[in-house]
PDB file of N, CA and C in Angstrom:
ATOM      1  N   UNK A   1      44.409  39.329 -12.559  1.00  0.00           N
ATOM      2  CA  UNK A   1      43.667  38.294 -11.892  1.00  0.00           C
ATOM      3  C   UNK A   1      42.402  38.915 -11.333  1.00  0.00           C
ATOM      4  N   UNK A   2      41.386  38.245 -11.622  1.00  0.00           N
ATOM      5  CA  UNK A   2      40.006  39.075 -11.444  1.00  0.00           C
ATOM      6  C   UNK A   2      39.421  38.117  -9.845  1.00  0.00           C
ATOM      7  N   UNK A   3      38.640  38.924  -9.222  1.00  0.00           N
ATOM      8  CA  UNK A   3      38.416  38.521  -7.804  1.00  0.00           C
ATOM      9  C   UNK A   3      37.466  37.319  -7.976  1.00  0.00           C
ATOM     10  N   UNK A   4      36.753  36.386  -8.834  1.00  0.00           N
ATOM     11  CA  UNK A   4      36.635  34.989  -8.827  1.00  0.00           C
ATOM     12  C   UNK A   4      37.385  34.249  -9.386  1.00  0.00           C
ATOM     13  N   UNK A   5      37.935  33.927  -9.737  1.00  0.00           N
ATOM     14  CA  UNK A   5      38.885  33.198 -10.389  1.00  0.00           C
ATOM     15  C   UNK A   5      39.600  32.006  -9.517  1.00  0.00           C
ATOM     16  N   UNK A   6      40.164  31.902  -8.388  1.00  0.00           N
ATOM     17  CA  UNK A   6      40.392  31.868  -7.622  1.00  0.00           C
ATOM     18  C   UNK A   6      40.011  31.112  -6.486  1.00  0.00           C
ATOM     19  N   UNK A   7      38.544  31.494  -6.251  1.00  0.00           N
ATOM     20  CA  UNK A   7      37.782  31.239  -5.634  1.00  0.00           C
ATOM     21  C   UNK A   7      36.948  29.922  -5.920  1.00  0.00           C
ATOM     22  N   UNK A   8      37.129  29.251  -4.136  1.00  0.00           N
ATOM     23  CA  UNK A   8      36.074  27.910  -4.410  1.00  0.00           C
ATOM     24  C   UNK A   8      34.689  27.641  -5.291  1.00  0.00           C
ATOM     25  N   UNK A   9      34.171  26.827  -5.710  1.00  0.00           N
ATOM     26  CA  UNK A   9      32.872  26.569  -6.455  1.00  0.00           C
ATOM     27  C   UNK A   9      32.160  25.913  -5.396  1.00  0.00           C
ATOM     28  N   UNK A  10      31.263  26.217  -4.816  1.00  0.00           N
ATOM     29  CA  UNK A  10      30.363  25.367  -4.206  1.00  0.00           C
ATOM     30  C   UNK A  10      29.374  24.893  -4.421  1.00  0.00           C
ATOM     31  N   UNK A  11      28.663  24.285  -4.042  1.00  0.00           N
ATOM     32  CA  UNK A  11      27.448  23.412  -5.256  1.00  0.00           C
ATOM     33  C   UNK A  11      27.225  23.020  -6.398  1.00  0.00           C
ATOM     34  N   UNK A  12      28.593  23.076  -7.039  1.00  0.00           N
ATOM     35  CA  UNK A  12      28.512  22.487  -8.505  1.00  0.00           C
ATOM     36  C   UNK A  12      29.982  21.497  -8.322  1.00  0.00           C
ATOM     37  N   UNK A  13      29.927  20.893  -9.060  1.00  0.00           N
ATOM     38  CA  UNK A  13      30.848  19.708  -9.313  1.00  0.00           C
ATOM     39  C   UNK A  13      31.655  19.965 -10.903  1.00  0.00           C
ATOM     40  N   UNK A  14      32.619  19.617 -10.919  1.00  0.00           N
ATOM     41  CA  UNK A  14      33.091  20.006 -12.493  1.00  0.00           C
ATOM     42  C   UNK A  14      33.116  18.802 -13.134  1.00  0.00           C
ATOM     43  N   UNK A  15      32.826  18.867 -14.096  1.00  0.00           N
ATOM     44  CA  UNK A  15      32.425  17.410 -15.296  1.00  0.00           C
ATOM     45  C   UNK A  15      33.256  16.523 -14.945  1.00  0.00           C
ATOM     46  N   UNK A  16      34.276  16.067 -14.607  1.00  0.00           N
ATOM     47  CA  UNK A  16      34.692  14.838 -14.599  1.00  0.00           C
ATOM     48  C   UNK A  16      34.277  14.187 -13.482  1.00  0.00           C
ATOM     49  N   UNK A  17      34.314  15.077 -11.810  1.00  0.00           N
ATOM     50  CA  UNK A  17      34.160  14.306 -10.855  1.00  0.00           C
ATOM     51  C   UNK A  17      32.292  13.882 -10.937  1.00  0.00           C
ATOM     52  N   UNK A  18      31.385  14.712 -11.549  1.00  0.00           N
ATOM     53  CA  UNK A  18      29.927  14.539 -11.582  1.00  0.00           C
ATOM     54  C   UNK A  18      30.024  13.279 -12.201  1.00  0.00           C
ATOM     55  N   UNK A  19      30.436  13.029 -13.520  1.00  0.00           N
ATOM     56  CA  UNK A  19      30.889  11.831 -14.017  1.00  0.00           C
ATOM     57  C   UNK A  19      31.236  10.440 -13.661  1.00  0.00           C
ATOM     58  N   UNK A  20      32.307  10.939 -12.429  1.00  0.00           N
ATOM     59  CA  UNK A  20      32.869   9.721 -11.480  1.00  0.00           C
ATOM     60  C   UNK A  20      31.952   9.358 -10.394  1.00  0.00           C
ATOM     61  N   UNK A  21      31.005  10.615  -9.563  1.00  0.00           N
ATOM     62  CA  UNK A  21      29.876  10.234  -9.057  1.00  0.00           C
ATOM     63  C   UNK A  21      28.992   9.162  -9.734  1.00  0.00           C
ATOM     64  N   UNK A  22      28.362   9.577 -11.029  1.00  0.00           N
ATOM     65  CA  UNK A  22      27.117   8.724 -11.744  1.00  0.00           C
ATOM     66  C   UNK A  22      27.919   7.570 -11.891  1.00  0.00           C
ATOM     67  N   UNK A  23      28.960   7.116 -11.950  1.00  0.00           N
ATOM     68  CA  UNK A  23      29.583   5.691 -12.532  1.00  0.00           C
ATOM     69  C   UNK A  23      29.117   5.376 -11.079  1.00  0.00           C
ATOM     70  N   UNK A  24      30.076   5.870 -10.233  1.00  0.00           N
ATOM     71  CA  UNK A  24      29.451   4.870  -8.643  1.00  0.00           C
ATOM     72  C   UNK A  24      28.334   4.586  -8.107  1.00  0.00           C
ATOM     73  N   UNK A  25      27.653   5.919  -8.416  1.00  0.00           N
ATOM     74  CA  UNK A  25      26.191   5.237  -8.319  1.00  0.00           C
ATOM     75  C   UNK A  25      25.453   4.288  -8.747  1.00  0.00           C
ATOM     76  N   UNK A  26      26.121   4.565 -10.092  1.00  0.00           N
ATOM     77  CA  UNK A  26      25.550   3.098 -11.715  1.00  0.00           C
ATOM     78  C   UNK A  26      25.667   2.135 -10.895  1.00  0.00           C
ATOM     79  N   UNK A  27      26.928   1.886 -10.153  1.00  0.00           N
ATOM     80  CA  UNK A  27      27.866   0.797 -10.099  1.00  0.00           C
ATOM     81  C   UNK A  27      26.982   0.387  -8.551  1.00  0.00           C
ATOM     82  N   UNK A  28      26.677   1.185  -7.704  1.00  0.00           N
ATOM     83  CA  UNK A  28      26.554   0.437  -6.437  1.00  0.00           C
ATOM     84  C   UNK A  28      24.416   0.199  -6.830  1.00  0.00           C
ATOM     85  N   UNK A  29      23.932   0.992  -7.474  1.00  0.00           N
ATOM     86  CA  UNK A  29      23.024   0.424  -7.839  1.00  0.00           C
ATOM     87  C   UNK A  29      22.875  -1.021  -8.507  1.00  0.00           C
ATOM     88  N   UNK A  30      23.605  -0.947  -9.647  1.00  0.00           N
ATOM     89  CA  UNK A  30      23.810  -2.371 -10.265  1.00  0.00           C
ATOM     90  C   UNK A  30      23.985  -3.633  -9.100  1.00  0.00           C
ATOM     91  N   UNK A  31      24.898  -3.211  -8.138  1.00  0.00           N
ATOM     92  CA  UNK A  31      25.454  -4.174  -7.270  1.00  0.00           C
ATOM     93  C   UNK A  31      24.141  -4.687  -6.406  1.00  0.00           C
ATOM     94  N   UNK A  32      23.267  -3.461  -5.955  1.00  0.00           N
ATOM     95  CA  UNK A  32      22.108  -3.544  -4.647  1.00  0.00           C
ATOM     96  C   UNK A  32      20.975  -4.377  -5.279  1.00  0.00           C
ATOM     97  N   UNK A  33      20.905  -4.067  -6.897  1.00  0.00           N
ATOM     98  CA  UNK A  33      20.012  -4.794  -7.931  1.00  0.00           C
ATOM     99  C   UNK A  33      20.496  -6.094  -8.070  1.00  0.00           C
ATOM    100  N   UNK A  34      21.586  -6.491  -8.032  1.00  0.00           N
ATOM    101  CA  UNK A  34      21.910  -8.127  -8.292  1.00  0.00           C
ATOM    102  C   UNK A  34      22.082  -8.498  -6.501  1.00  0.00           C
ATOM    103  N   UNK A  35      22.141  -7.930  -5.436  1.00  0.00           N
ATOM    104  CA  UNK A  35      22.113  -8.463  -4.545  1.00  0.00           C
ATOM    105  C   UNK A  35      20.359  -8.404  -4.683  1.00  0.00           C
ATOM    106  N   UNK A  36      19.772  -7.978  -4.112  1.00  0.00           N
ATOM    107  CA  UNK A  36      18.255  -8.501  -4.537  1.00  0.00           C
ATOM    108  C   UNK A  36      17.498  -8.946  -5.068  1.00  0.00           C
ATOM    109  N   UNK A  37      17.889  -8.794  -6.654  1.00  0.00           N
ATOM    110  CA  UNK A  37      17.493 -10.459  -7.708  1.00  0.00           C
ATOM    111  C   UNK A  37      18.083 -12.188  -6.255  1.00  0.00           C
ATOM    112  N   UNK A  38      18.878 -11.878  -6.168  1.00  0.00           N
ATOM    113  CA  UNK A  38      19.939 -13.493  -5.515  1.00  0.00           C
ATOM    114  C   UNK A  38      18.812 -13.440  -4.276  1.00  0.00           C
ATOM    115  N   UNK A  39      18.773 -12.533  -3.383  1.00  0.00           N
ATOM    116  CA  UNK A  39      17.841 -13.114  -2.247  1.00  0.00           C
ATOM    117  C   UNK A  39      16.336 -13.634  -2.281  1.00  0.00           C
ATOM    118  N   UNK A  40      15.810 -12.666  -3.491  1.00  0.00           N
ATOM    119  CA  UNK A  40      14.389 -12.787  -4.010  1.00  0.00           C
ATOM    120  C   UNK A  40      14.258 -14.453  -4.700  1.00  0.00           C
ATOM    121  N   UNK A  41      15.385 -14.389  -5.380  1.00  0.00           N
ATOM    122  CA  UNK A  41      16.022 -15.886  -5.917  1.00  0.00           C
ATOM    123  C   UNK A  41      15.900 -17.133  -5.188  1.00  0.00           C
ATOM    124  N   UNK A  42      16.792 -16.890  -3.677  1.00  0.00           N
ATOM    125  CA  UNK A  42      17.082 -17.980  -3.092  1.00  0.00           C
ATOM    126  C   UNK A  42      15.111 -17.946  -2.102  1.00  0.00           C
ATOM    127  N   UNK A  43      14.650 -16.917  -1.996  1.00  0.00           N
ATOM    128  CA  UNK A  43      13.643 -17.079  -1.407  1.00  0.00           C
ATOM    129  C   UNK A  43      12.602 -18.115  -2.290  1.00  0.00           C
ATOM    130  N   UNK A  44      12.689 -17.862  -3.460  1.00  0.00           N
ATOM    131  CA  UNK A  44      11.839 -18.440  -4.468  1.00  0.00           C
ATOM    132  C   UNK A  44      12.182 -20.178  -4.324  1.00  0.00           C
ATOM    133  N   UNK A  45      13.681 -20.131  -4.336  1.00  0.00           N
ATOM    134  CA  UNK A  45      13.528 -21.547  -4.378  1.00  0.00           C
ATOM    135  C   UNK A  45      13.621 -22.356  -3.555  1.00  0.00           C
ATOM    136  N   UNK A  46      13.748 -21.344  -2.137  1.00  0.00           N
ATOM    137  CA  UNK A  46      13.196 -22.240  -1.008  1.00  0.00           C
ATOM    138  C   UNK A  46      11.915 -22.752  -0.296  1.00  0.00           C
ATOM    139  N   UNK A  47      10.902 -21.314  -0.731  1.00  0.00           N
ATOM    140  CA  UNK A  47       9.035 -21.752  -0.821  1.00  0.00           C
ATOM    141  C   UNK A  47       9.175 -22.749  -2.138  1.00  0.00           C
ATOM    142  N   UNK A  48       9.614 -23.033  -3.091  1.00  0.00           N
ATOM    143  CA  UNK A  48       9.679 -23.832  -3.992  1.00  0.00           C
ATOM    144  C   UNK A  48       9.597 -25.363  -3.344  1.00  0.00           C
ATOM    145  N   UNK A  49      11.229 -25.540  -3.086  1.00  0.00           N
ATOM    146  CA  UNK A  49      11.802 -26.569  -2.360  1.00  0.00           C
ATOM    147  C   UNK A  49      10.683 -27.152  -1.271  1.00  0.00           C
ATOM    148  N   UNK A  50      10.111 -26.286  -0.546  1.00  0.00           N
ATOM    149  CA  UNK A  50       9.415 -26.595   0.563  1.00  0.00           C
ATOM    150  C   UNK A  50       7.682 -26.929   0.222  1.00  0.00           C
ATOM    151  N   UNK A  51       7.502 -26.733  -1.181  1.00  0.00           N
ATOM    152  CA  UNK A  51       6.128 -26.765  -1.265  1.00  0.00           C
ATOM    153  C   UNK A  51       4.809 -26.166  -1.160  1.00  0.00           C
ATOM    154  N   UNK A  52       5.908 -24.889  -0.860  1.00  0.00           N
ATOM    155  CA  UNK A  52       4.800 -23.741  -0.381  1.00  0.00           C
ATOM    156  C   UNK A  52       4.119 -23.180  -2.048  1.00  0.00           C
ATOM    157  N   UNK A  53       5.263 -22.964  -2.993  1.00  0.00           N
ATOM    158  CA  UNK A  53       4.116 -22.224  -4.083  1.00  0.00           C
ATOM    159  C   UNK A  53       3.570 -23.694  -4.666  1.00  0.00           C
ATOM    160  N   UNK A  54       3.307 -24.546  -4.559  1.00  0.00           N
ATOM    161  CA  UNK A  54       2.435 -25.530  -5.299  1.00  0.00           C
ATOM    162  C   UNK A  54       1.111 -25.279  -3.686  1.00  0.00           C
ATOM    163  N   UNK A  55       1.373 -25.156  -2.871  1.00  0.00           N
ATOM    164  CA  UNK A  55       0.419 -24.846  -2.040  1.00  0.00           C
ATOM    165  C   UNK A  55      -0.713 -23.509  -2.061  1.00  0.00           C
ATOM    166  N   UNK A  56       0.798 -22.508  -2.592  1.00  0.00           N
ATOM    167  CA  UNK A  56      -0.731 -21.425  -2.751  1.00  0.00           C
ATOM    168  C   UNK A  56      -1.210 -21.592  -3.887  1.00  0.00           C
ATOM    169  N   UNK A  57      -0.711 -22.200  -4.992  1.00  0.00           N
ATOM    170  CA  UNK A  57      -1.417 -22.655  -5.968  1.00  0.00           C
ATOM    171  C   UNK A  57      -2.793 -22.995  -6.441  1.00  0.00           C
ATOM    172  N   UNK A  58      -2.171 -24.259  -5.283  1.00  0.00           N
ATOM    173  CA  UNK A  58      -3.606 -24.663  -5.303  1.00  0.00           C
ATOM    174  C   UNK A  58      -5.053 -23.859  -3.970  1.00  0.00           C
ATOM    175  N   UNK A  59      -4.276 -23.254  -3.003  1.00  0.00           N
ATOM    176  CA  UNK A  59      -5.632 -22.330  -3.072  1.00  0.00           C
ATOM    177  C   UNK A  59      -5.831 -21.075  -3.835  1.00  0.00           C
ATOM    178  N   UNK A  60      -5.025 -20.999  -4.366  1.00  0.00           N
ATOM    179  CA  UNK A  60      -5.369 -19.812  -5.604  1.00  0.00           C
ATOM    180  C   UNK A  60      -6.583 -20.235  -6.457  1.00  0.00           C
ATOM    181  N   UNK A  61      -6.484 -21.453  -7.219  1.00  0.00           N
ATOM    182  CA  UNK A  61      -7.110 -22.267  -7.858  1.00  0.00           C
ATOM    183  C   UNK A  61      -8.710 -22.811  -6.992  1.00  0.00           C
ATOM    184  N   UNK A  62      -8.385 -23.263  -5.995  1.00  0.00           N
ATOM    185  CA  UNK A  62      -9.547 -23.285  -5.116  1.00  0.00           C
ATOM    186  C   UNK A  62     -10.637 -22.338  -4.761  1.00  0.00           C
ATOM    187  N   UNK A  63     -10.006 -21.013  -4.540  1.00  0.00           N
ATOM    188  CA  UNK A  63     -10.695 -19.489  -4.426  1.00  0.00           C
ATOM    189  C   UNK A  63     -11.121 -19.573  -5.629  1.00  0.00           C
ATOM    190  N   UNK A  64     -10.510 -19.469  -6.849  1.00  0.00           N
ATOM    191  CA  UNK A  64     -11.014 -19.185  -8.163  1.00  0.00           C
ATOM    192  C   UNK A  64     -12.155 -20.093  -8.890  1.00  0.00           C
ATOM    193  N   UNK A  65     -12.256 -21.348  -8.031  1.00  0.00           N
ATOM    194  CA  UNK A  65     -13.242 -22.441  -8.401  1.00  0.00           C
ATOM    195  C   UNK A  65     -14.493 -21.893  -7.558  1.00  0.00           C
ATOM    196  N   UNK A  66     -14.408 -21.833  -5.661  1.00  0.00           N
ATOM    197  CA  UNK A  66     -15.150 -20.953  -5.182  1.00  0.00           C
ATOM    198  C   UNK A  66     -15.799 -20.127  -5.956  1.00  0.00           C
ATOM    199  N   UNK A  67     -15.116 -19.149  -6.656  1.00  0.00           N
ATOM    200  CA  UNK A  67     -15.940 -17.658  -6.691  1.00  0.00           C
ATOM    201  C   UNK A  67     -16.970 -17.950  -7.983  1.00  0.00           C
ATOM    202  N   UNK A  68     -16.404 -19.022  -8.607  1.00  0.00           N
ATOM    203  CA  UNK A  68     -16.899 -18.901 -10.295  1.00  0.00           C
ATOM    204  C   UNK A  68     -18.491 -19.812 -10.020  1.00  0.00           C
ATOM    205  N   UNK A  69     -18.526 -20.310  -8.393  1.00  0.00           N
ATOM    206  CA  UNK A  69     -19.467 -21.063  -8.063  1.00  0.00           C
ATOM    207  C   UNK A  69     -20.175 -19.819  -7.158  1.00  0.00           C
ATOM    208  N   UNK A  70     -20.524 -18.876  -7.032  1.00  0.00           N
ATOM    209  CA  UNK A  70     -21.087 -18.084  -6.289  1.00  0.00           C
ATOM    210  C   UNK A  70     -22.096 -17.273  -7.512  1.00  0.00           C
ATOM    211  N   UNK A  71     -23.245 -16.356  -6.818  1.00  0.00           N
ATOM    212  CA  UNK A  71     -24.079 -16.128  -7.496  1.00  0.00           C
ATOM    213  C   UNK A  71     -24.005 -14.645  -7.179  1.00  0.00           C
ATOM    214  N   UNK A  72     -23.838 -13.594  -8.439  1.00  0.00           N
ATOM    215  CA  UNK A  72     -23.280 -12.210  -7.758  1.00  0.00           C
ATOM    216  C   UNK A  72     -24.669 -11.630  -8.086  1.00  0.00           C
ATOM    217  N   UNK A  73     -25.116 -10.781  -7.529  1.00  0.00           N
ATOM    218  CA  UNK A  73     -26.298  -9.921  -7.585  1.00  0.00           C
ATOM    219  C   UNK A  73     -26.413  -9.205  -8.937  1.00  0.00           C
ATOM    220  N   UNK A  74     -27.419  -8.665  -9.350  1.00  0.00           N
ATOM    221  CA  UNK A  74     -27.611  -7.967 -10.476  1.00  0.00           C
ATOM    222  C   UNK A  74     -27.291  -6.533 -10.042  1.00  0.00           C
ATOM    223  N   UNK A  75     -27.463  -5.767 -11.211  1.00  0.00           N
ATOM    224  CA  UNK A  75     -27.274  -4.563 -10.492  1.00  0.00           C
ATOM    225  C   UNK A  75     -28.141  -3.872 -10.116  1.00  0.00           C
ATOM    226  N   UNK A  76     -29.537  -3.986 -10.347  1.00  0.00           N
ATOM    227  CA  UNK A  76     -30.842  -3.833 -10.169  1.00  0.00           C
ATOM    228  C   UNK A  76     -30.653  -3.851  -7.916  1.00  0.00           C
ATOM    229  N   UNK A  77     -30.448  -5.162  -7.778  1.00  0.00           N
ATOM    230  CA  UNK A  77     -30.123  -6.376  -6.179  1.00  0.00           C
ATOM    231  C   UNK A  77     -29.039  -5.045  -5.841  1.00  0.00           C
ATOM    232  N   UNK A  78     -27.543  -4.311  -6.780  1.00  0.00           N
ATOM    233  CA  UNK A  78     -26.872  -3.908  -6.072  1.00  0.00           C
ATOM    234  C   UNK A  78     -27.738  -2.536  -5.206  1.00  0.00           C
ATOM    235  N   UNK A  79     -27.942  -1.900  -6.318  1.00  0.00           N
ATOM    236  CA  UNK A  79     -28.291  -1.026  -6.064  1.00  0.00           C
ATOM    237  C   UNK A  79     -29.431  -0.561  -4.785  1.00  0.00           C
ATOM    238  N   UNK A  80     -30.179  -1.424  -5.011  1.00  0.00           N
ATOM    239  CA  UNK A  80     -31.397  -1.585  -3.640  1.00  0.00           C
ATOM    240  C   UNK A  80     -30.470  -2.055  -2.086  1.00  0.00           C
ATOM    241  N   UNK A  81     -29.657  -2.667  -2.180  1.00  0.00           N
ATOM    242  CA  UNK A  81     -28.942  -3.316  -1.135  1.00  0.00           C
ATOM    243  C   UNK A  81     -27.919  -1.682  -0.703  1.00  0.00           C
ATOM    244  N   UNK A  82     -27.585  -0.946  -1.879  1.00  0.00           N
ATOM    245  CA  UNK A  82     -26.496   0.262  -1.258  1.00  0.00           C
ATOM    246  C   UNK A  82     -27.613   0.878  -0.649  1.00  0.00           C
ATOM    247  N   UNK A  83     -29.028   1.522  -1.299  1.00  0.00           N
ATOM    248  CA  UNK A  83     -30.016   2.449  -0.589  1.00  0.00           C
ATOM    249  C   UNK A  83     -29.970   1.607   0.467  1.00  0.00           C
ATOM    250  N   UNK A  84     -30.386   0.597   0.852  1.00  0.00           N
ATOM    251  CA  UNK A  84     -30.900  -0.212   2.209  1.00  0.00           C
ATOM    252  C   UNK A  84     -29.932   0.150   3.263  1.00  0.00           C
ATOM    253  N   UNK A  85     -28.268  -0.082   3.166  1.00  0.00           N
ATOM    254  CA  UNK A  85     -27.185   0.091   3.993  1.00  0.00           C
ATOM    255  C   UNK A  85     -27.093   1.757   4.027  1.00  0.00           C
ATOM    256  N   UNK A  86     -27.375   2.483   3.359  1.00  0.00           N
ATOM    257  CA  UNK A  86     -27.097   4.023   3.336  1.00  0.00           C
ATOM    258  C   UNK A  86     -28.081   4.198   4.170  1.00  0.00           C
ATOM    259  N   UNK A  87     -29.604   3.680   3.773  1.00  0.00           N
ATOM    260  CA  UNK A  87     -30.474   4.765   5.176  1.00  0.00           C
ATOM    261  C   UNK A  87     -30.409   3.894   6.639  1.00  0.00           C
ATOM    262  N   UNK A  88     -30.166   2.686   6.691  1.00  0.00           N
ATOM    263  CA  UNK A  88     -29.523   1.790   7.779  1.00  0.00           C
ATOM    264  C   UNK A  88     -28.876   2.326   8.728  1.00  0.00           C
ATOM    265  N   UNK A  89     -27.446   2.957   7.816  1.00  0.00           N
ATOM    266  CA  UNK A  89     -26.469   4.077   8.814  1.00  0.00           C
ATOM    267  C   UNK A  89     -27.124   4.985   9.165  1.00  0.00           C
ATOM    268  N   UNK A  90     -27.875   5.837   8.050  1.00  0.00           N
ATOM    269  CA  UNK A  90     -27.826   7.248   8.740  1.00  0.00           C
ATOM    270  C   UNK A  90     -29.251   7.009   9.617  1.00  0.00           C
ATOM    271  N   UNK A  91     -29.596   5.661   9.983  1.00  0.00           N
ATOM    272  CA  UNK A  91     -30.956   5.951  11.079  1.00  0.00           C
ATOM    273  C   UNK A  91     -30.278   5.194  12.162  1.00  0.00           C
ATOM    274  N   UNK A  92     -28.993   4.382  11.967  1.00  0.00           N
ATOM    275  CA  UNK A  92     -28.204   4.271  13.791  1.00  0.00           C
ATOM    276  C   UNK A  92     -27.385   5.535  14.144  1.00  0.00           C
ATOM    277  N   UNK A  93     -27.202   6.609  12.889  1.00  0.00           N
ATOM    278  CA  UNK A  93     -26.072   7.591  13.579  1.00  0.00           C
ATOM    279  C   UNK A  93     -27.220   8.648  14.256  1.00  0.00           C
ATOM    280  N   UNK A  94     -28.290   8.714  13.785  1.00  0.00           N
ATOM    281  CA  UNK A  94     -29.604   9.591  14.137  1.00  0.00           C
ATOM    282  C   UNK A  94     -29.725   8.655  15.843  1.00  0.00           C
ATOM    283  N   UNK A  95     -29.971   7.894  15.722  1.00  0.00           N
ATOM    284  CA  UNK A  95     -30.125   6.997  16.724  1.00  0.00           C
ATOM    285  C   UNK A  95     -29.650   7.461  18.015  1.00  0.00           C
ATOM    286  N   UNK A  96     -27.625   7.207  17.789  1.00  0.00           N
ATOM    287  CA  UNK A  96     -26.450   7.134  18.445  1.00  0.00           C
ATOM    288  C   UNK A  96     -26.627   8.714  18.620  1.00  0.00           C
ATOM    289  N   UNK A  97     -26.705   9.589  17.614  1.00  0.00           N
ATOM    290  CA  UNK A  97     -26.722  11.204  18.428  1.00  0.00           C
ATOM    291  C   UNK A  97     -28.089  11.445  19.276  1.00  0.00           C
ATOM    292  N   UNK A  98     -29.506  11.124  19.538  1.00  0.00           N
ATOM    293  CA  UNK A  98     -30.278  11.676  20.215  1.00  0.00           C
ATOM    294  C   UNK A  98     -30.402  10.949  21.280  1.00  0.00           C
ATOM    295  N   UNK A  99     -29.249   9.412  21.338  1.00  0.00           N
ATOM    296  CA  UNK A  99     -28.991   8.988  22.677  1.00  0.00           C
ATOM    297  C   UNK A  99     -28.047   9.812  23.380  1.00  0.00           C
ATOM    298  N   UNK A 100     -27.022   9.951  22.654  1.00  0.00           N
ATOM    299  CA  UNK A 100     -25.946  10.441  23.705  1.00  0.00           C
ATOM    300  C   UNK A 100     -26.217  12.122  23.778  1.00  0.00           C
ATOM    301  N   UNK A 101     -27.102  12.683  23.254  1.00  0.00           N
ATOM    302  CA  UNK A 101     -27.956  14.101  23.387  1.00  0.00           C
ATOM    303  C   UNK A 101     -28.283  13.676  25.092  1.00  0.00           C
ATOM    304  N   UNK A 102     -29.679  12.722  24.968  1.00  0.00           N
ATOM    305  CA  UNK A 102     -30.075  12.814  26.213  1.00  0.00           C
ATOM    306  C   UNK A 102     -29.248  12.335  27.406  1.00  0.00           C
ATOM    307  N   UNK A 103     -28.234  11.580  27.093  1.00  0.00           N
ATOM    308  CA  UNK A 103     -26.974  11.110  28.371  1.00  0.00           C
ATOM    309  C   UNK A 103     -26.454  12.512  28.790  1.00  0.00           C
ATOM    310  N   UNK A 104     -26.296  13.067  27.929  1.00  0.00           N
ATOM    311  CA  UNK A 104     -25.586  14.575  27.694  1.00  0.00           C
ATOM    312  C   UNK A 104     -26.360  15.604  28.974  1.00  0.00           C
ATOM    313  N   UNK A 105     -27.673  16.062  28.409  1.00  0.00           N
ATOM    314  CA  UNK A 105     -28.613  16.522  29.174  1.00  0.00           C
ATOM    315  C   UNK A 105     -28.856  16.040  30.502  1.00  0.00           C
ATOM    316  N   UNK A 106     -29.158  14.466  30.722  1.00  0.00           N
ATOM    317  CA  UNK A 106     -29.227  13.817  32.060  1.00  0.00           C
ATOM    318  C   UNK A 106     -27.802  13.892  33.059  1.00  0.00           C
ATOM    319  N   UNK A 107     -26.803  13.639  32.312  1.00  0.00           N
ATOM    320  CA  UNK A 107     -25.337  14.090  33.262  1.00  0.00           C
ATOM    321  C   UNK A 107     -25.896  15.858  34.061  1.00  0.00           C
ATOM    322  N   UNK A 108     -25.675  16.723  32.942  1.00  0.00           N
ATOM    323  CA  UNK A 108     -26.110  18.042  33.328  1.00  0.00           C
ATOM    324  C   UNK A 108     -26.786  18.176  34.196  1.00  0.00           C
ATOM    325  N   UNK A 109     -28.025  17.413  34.110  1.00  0.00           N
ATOM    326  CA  UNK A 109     -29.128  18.025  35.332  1.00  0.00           C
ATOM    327  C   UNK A 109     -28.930  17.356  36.171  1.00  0.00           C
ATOM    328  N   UNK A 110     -28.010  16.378  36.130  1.00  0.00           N
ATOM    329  CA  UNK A 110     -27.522  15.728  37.723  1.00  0.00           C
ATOM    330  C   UNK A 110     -26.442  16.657  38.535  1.00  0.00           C
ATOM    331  N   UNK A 111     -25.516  17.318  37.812  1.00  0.00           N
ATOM    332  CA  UNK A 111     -23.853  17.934  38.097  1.00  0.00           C
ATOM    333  C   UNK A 111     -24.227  19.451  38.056  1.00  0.00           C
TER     334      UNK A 111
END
């Protein structure tokens, strides 16, 4: 008798019980998957029942009438409008730092 032989296995499982694991898992997955089809289910056909998806429907349909009535910029319009907002920011953050510079300085020479 050789000195493993004998001896527990730890961290491995031997083929049948790994086996009997994956079935239960199969099995309680399958189960958690048909319990959540049924609630997703009964949810459906109670916004149904109630009128709610013929409601977003129709503002789905409404937005989509909206937008197809709007006039989108060229890209020529985009492009001038990103430069415009890019130097916009960086002349309030220029702004916002050589104000709070001099708040900075004026605290100081008060304290």
């Amino acid at each position: 008798m050789s000195v493993g032989e004998n001896a527990p296995s730890y961290g491995s499982a031997s083929q049948p019980e790994a086996a009997e694991l994956k079935d239960f898992v199969n099995k309680q997955n399958i189960v958690a998957i048909v319990i959540w089809v049924a609630v997703i289910g009964a949810a459906f056909a109670y916004a149904w029942w109630k009128g709610y998806i013929l409601r977003f429907r129709n503002y789905w349909n409404g937005t989509v009438d909206e937008l197809r009535k709007c006039s989108w910029p060229t890209w020529d319009e985009l492009k001038g409008s990103t430069v415009v907002v890019t130097i916009s920011i960086a002349l309030m953050g220029l702004f916002t730092y050589v104000v709070d510079l001099i708040f900075y300085y004026l605290v100081r020479l008060l304290t």
